[in-house]
N, C-alpha and C. Protein backbone atom coordinates (compact mmCIF):
# COMPACT_ATOMS: atom_id res chain seq x y z
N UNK A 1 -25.11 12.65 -31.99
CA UNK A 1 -25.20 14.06 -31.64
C UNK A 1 -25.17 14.25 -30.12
N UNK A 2 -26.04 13.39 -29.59
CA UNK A 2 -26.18 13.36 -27.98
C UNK A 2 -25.05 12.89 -27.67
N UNK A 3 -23.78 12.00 -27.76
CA UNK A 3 -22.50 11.60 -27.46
C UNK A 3 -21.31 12.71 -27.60
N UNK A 4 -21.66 13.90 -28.59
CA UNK A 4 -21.03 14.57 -28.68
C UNK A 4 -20.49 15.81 -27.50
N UNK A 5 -22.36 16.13 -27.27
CA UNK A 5 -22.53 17.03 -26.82
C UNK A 5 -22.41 16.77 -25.10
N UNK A 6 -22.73 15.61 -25.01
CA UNK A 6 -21.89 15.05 -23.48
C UNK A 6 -20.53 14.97 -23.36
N UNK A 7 -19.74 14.66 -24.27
CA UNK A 7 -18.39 15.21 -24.62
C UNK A 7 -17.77 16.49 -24.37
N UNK A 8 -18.53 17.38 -25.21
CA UNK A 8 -17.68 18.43 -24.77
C UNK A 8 -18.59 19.18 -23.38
N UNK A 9 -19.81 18.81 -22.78
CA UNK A 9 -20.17 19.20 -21.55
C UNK A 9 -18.80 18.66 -20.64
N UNK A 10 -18.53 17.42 -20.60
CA UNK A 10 -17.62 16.96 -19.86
C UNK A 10 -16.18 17.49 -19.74
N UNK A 11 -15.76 18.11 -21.19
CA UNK A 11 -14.56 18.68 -21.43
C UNK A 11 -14.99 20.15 -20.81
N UNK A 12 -16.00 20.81 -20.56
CA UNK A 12 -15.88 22.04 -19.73
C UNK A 12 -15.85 21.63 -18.45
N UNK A 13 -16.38 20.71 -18.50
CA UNK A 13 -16.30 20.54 -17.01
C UNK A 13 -14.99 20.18 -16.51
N UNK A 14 -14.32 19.49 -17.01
CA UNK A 14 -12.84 19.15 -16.41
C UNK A 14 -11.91 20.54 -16.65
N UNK A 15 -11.98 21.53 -18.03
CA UNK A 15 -11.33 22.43 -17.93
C UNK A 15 -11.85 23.42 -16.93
N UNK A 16 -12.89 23.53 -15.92
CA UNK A 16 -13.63 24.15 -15.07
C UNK A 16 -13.02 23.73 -14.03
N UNK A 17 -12.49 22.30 -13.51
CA UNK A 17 -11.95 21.75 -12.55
C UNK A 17 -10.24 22.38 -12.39
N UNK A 18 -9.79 22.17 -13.47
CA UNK A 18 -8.49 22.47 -13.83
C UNK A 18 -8.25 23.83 -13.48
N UNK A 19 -9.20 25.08 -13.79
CA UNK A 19 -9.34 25.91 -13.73
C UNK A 19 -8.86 26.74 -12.29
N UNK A 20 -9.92 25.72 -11.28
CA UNK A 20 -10.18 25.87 -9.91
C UNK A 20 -9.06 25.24 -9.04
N UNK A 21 -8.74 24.44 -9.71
CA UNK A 21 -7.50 23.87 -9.03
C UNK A 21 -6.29 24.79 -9.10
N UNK A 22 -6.02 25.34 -10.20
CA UNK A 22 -4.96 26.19 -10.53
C UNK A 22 -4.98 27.84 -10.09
N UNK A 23 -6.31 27.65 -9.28
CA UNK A 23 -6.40 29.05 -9.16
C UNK A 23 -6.31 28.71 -7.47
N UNK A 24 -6.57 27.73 -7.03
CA UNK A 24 -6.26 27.38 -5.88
C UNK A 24 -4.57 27.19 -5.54
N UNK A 25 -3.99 26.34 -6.08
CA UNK A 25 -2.31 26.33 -6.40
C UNK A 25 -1.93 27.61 -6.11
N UNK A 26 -2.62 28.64 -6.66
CA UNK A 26 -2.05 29.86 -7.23
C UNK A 26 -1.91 30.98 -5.85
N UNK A 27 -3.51 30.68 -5.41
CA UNK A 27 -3.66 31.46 -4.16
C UNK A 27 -2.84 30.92 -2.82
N UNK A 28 -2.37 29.89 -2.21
CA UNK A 28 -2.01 29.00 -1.67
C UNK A 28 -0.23 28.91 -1.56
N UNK A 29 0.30 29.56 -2.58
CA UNK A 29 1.33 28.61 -3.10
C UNK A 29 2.68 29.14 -2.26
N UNK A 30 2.08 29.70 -1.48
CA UNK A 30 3.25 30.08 -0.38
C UNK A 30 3.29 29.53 0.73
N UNK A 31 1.80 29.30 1.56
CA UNK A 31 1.22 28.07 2.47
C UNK A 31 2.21 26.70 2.28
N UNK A 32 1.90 26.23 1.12
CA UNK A 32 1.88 24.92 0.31
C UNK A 32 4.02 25.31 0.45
N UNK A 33 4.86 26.13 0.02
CA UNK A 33 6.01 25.95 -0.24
C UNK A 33 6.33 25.82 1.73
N UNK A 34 5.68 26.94 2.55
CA UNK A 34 6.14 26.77 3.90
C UNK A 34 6.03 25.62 4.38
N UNK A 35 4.77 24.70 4.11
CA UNK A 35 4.68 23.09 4.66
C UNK A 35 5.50 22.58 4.24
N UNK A 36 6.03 22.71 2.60
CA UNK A 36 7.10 21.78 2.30
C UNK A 36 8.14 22.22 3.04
N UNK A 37 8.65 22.87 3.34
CA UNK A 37 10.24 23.13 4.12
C UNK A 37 9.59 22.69 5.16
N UNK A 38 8.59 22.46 6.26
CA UNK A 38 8.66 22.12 7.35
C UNK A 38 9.03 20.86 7.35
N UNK A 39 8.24 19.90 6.32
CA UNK A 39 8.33 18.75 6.51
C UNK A 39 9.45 18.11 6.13
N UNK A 40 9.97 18.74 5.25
CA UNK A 40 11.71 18.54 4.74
C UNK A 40 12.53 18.35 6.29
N UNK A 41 12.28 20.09 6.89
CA UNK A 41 13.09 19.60 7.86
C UNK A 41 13.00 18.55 9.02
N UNK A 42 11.44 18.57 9.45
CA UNK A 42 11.02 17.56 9.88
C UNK A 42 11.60 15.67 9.55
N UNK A 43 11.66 15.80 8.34
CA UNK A 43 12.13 14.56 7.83
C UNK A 43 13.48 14.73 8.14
N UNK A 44 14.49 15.50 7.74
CA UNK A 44 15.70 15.46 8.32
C UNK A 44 16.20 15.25 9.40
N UNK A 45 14.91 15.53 10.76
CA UNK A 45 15.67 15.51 11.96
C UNK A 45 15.29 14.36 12.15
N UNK A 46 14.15 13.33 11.68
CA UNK A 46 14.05 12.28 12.16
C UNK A 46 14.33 11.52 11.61
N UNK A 47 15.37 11.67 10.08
CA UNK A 47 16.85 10.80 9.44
C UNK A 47 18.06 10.90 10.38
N UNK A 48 17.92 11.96 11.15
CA UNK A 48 19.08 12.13 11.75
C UNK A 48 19.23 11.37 13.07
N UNK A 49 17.80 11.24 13.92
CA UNK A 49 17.82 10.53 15.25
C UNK A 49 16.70 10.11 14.90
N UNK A 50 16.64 8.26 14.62
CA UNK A 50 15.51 7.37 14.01
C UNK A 50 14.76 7.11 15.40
N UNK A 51 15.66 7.09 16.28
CA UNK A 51 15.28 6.31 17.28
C UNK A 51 14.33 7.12 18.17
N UNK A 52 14.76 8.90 18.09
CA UNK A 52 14.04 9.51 18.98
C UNK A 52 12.63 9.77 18.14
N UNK A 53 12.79 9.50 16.70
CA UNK A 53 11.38 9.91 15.94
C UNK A 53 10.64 8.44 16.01
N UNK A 54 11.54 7.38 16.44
CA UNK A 54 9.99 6.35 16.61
C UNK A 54 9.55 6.35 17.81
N UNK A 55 10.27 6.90 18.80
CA UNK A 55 9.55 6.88 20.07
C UNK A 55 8.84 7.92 20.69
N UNK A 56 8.95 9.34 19.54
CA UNK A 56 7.92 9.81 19.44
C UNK A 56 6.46 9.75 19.08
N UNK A 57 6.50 9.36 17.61
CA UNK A 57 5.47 8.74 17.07
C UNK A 57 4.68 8.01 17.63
N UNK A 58 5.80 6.81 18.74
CA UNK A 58 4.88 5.74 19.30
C UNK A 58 4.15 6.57 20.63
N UNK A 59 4.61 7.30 21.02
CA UNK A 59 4.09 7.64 22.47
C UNK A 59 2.89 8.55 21.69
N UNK A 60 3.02 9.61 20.95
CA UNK A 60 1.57 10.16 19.95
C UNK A 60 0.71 8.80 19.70
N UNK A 61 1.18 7.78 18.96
CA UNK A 61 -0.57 7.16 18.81
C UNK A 61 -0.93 6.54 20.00
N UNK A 62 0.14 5.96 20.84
CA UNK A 62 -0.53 5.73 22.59
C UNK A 62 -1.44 6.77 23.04
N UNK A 63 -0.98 8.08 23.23
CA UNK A 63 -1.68 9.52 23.35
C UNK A 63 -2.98 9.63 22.65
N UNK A 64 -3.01 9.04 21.40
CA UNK A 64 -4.40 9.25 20.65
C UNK A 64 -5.22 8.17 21.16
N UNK A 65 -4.74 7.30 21.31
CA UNK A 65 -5.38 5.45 21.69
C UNK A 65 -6.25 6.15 22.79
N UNK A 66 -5.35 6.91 24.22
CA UNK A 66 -6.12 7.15 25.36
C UNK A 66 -6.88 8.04 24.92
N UNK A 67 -7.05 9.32 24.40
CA UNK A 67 -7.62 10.48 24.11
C UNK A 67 -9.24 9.60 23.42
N UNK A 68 -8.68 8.65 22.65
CA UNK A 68 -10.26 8.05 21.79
C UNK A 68 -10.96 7.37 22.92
N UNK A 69 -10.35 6.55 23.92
CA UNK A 69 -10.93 6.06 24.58
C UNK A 69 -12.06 6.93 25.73
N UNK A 70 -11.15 7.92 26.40
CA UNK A 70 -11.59 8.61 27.09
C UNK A 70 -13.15 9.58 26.19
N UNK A 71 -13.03 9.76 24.84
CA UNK A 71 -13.98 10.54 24.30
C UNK A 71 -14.87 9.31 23.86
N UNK A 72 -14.47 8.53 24.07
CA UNK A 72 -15.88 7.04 23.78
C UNK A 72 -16.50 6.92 25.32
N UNK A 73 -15.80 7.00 26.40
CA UNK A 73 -16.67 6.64 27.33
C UNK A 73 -17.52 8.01 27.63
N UNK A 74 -16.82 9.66 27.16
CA UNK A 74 -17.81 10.68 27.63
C UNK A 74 -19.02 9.66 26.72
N UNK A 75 -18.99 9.86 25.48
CA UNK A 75 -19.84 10.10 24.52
C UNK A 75 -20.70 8.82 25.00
N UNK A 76 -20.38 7.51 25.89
CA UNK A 76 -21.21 6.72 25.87
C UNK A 76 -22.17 6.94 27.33
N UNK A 77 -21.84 7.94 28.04
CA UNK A 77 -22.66 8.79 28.88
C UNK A 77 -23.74 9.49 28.86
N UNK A 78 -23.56 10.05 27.79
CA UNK A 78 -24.46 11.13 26.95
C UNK A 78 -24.87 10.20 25.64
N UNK A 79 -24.91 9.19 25.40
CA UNK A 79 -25.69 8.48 23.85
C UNK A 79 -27.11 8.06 24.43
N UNK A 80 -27.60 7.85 23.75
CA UNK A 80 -29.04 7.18 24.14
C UNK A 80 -28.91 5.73 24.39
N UNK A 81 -29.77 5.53 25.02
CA UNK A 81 -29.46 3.68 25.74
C UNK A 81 -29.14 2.33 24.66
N UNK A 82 -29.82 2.54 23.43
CA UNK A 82 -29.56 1.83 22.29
C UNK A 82 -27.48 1.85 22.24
N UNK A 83 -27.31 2.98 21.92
CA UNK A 83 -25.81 3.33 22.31
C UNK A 83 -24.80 3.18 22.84
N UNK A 84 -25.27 2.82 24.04
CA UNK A 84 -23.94 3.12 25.60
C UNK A 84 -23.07 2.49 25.38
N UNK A 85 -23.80 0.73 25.23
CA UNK A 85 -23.21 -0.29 25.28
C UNK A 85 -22.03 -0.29 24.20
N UNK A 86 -22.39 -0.23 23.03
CA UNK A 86 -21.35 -0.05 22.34
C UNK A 86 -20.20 1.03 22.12
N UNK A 87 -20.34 2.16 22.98
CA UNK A 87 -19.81 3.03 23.15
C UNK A 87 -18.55 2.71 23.81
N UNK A 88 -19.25 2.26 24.98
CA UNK A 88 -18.38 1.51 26.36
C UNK A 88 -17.67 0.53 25.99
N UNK A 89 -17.75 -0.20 25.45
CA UNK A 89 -17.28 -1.46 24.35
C UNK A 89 -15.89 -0.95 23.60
N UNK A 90 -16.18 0.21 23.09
CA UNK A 90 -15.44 0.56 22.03
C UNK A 90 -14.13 0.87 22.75
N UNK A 91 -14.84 1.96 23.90
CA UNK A 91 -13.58 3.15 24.64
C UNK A 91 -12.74 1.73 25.27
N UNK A 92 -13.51 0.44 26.41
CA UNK A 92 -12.44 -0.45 26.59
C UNK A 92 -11.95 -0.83 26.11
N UNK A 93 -11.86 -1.20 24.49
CA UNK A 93 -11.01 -1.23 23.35
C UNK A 93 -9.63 -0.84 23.21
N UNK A 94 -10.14 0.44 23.58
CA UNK A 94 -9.10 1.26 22.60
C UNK A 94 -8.30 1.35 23.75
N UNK A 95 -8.77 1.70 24.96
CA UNK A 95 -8.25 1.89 26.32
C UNK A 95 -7.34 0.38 26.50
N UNK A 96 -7.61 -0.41 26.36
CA UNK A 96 -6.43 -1.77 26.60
C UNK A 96 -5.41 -1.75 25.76
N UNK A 97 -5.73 -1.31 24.14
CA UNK A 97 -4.86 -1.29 23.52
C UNK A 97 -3.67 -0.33 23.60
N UNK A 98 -4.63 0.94 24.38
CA UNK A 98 -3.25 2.09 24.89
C UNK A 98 -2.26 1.22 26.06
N UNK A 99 -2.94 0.66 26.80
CA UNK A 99 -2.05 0.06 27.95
C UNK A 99 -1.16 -0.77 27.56
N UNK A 100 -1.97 -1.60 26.42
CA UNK A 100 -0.55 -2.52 25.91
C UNK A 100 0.89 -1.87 25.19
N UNK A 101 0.43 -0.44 24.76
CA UNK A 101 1.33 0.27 23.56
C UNK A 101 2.07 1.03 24.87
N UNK A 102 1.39 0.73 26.24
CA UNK A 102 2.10 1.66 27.40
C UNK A 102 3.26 0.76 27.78
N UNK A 103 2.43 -0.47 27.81
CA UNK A 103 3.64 -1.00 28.86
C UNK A 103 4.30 -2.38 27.92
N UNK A 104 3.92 -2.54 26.63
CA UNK A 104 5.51 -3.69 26.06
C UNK A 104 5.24 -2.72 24.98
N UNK A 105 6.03 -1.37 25.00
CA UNK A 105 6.69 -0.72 23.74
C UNK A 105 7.51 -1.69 22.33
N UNK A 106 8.81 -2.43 23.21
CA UNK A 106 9.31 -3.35 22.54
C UNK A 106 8.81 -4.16 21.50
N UNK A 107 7.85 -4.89 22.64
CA UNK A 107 7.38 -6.19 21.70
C UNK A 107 6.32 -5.46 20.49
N UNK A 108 5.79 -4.66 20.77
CA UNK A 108 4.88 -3.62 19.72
C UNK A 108 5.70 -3.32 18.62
N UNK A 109 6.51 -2.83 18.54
CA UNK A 109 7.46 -2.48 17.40
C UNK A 109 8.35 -3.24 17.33
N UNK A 110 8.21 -4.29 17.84
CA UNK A 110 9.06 -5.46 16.96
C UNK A 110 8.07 -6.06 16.25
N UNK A 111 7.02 -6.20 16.54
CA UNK A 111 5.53 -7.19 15.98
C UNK A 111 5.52 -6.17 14.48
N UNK A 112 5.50 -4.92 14.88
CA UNK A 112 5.21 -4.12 13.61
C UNK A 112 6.54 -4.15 12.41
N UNK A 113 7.77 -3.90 13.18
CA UNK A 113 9.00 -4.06 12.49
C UNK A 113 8.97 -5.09 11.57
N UNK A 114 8.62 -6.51 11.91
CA UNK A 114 8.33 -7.90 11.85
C UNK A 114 7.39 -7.55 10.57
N UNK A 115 5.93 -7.17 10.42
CA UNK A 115 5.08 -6.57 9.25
C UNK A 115 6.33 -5.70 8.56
N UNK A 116 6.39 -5.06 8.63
CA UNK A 116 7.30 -4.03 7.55
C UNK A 116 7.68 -5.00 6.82
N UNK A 117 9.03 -5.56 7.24
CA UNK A 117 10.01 -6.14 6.65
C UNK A 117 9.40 -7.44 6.23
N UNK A 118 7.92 -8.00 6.56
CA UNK A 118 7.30 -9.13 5.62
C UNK A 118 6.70 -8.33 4.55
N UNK A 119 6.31 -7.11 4.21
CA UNK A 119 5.77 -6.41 3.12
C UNK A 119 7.19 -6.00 2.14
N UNK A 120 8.03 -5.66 2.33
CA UNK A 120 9.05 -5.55 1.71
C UNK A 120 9.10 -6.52 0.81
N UNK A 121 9.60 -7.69 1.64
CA UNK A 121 10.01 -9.16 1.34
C UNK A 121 9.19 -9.36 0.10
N UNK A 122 7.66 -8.81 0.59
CA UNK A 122 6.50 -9.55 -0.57
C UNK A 122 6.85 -8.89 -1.77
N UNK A 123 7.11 -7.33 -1.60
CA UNK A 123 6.99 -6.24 -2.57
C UNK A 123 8.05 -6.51 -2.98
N UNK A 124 9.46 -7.25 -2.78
CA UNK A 124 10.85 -6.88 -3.72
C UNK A 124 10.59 -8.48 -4.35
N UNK A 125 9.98 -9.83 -3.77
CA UNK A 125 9.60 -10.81 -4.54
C UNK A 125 9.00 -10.25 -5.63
N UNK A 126 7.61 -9.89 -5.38
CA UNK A 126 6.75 -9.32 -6.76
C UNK A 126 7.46 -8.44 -7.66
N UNK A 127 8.45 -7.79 -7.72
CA UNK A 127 8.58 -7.00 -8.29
C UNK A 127 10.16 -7.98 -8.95
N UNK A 128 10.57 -8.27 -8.73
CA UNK A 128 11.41 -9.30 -9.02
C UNK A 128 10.74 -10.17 -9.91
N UNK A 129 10.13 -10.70 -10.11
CA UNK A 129 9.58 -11.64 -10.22
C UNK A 129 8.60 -11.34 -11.70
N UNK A 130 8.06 -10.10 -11.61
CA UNK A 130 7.58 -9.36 -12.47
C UNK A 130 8.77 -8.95 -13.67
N UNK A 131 9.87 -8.76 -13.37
CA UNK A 131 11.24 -8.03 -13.87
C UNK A 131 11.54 -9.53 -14.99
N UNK A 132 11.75 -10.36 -14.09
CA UNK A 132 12.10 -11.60 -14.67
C UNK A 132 11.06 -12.37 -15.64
N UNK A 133 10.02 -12.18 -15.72
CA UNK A 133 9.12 -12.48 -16.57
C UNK A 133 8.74 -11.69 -17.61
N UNK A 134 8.95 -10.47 -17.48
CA UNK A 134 8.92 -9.39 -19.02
C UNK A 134 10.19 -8.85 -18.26
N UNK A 135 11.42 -9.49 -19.70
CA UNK A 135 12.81 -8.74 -19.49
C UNK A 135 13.04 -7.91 -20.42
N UNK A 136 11.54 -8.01 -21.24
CA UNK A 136 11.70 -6.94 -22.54
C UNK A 136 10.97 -5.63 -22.19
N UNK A 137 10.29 -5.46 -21.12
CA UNK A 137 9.52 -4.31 -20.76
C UNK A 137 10.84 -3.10 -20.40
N UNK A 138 10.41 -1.94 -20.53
CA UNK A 138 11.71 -0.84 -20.41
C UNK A 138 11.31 -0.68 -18.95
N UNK A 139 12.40 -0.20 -18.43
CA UNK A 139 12.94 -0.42 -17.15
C UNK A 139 13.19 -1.43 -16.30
N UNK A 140 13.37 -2.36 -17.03
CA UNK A 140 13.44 -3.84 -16.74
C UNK A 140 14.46 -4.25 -15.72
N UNK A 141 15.55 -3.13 -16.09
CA UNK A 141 17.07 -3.78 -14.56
C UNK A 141 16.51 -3.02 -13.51
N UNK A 142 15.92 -1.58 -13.94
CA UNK A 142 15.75 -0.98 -12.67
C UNK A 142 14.57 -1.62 -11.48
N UNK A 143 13.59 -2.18 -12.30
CA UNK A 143 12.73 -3.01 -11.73
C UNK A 143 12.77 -4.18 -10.55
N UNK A 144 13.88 -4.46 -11.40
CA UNK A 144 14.77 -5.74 -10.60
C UNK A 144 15.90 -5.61 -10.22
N UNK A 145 16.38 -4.35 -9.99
CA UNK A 145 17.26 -4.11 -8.82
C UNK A 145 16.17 -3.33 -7.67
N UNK A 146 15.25 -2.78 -7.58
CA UNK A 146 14.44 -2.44 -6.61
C UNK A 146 13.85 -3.83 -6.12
N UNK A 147 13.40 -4.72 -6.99
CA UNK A 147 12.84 -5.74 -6.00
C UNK A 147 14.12 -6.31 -4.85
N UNK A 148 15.18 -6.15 -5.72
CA UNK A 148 16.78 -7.04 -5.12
C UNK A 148 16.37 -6.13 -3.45
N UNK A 149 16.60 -4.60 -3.91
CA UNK A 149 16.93 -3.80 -2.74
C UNK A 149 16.13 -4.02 -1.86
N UNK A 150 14.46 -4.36 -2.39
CA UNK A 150 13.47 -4.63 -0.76
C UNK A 150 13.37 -5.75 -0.35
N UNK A 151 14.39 -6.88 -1.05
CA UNK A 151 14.22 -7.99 -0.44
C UNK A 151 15.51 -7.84 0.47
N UNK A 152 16.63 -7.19 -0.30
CA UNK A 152 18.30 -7.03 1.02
C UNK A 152 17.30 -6.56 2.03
N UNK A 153 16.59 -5.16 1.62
CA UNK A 153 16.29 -4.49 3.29
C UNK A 153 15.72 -5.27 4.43
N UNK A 154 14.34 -6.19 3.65
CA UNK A 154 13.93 -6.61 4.65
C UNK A 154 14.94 -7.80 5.92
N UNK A 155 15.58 -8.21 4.53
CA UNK A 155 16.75 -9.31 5.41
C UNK A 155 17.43 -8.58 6.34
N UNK A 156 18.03 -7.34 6.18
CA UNK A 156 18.97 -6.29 6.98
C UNK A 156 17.83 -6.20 8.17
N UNK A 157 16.29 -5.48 7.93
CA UNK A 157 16.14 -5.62 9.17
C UNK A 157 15.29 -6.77 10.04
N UNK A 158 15.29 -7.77 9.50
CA UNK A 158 15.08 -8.73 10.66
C UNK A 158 16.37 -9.20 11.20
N UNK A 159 17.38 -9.16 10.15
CA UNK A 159 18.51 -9.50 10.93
C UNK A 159 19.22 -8.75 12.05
N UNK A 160 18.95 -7.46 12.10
CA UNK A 160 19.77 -6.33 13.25
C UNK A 160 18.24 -6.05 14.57
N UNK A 161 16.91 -6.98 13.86
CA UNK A 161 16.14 -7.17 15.74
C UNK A 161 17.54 -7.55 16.70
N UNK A 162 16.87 -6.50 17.90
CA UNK A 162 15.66 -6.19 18.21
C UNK A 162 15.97 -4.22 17.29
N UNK A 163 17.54 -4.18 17.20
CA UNK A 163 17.31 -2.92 17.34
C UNK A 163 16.81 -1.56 16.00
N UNK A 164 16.78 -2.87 15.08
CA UNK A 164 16.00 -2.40 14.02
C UNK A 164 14.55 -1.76 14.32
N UNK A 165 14.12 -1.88 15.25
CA UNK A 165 12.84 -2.34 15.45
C UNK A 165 12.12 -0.95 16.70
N UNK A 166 13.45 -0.37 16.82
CA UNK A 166 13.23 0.75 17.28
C UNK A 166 14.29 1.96 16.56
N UNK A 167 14.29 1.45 15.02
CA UNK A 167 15.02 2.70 14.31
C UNK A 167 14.31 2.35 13.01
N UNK A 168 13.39 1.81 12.76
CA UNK A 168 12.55 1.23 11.48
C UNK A 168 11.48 2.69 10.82
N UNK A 169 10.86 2.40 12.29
CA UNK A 169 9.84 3.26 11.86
C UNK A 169 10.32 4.65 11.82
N UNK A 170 11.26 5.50 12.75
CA UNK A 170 11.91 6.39 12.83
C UNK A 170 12.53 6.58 10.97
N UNK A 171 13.12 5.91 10.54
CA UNK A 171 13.59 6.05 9.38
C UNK A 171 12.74 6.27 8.35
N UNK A 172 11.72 5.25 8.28
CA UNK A 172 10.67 5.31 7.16
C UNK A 172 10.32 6.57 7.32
N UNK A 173 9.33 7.23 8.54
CA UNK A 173 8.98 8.09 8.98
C UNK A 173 9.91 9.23 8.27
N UNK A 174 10.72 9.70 8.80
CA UNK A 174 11.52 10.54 7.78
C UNK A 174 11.84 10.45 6.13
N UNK A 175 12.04 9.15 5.65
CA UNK A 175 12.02 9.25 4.40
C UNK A 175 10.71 9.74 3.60
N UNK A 176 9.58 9.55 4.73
CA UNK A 176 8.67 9.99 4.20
C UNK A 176 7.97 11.53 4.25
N UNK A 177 8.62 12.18 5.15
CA UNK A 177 8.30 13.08 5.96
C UNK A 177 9.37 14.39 4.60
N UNK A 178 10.33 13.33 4.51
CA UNK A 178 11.37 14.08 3.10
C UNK A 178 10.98 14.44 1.47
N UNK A 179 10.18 13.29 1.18
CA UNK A 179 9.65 12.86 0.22
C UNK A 179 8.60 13.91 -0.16
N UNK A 180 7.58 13.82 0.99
CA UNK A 180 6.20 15.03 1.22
C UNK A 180 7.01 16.20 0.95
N UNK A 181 7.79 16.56 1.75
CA UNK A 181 8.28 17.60 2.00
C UNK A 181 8.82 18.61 0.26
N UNK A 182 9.43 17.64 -0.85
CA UNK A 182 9.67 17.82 -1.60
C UNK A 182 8.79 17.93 -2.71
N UNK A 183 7.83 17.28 -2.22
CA UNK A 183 6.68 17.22 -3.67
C UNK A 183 5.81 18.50 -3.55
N UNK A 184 5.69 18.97 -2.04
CA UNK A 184 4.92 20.28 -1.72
C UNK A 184 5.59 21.16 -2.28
N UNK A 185 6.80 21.02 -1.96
CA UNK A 185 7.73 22.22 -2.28
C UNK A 185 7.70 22.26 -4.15
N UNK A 186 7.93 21.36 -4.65
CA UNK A 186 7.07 21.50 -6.24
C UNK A 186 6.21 22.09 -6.45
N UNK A 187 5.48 21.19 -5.57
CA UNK A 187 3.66 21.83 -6.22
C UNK A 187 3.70 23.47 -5.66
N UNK A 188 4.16 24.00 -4.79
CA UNK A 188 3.82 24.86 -4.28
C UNK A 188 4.79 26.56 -5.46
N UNK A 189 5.92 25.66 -5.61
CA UNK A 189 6.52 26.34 -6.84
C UNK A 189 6.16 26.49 -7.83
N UNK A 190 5.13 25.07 -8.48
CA UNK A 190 4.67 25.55 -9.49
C UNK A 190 3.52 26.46 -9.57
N UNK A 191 2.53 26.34 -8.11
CA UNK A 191 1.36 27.57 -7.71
C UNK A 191 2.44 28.55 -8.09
N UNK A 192 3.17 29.27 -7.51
CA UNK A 192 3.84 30.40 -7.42
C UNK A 192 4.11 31.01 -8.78
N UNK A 193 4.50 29.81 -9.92
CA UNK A 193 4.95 30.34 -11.18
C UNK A 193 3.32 30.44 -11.89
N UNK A 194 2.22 29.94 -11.68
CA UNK A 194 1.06 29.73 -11.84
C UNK A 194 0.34 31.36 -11.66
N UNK A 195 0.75 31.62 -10.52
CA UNK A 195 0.41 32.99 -9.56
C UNK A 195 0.73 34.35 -10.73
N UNK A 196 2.31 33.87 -11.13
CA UNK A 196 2.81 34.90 -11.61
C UNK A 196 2.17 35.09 -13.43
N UNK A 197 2.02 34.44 -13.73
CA UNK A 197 1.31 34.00 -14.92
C UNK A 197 -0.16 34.91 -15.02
N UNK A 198 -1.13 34.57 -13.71
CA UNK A 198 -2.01 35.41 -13.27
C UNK A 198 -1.85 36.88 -13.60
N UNK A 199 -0.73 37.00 -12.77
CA UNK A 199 -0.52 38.46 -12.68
C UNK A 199 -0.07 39.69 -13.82
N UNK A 200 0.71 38.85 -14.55
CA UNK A 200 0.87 38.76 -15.52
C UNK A 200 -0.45 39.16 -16.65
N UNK A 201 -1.04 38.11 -16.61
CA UNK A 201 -2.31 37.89 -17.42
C UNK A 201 -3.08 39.40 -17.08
N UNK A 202 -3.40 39.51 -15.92
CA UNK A 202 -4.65 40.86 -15.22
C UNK A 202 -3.16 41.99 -15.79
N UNK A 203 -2.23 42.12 -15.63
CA UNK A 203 -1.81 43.36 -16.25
C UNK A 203 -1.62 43.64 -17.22
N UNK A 204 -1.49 42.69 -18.06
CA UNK A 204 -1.64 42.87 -19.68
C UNK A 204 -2.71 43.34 -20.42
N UNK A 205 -4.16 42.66 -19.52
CA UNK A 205 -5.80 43.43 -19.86
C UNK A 205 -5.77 44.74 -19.14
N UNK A 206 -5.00 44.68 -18.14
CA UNK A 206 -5.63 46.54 -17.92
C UNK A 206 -4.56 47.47 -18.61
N UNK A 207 -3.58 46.83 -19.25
CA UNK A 207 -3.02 47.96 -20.30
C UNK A 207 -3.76 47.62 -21.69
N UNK A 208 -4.08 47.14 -22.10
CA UNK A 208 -4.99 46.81 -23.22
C UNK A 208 -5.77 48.26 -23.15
N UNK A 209 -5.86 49.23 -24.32
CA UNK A 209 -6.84 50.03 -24.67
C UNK A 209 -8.25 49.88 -24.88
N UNK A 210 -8.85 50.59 -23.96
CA UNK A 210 -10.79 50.28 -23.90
C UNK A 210 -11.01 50.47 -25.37
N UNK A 211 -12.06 49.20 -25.88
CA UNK A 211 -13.15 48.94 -26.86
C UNK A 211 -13.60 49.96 -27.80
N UNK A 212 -13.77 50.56 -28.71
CA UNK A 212 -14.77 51.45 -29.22
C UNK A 212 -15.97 50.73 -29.49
């Protein structure tokens, strides 16, 4: 009896969640469609020039590197003495690491390029590898032509260093920036058809004839 009744407490509660979520979608869903076109286009321009969107990006987290540093040494000014030290600690941290991201750009995004294309490598092995061991699971070629494709990529870009390595992240960056861009633009369509449903709903009760 007690298993039951935690049951369906739980089932209001998730249709309570669902509820709030959809009424959020709903209110939103024009917000939510404008981000998606930004980031669409956003992603487009930095499919279009990889090179100027990684050397944006890179000079932003240099920009953040100094900005953290500089707000670690206020804050280790103003901490209490237990504090400072590690404060100060932290901001020279972060502060060397901006200088290094200042002055060998290159070797930074080749070191990182270098990671990418070893995660690929790992991810189109595993997935390969996975493909070939259940050839009876459904989606089985597609499986193992995606592992094929992230193991070509990664080969493509260690092979075209250095200059992969300043059009890597630029690319990803946009594919991803495309990707977002499209799923908002869903979700934000489906708030909208969500919205109208609403509206819908409240005008159908106020033509409804009052109760006797």
């Amino acid at each position: 009896m007690m298993s039951n009744e935690r049951t369906t407490l739980l089932g209001n509660i998730l249709n309570l969640e669902n509820e709030a979520l959809e009424s959020v979608l709903a209110v939103n869903s024009s917000y939510i469609i404008c981000g998606g076109i930004v980031d669409m286009i956003l992603g487009f321009l930095a499919l279009c020039s990889p090179i100027a969107a990684t050397m944006a990006s890179y000079s932003l987290v240099t920009a953040l590197f100094y900005i953290a540093a500089i707000c670690r040494f206020i804050s280790g000014c103003f901490a209490e003495p237990g504090y400072k030290m590690p404060s100060f600690v932290g901001g020279v941290w972060q502060f060397i690491i901006a200088c290094i991201l200042k002055w060998y750009p290159l070797t930074v995004l080749s070191i990182v390029t270098i990671f990418i294309a070893v995660l690929f490598m790992c991810e189109g092995i595993f997935r390969t590898s996975i493909a070939c061991s259940n050839k009876d699971m459904p989606g089985y070629c597609a499986t193992y032509f995606s592992g094929l494709s992230s193991i070509l990529l990664s080969v493509i870009i260690i092979a075209t260093m250095p200059l992969s390595a300043i059009e890597t992240i630029g690319i990803l960056l946009g594919c991803n920036l495309t990707t977002l861009g499209v799923s908002r633009l869903m979700i934000g369509c489906a708030g909208r058809s969500l919205n109208n449903q609403f509206v819908t709903t409240a005008d159908a009760h106020k033509m409804m004839p009052p109760m006797v």
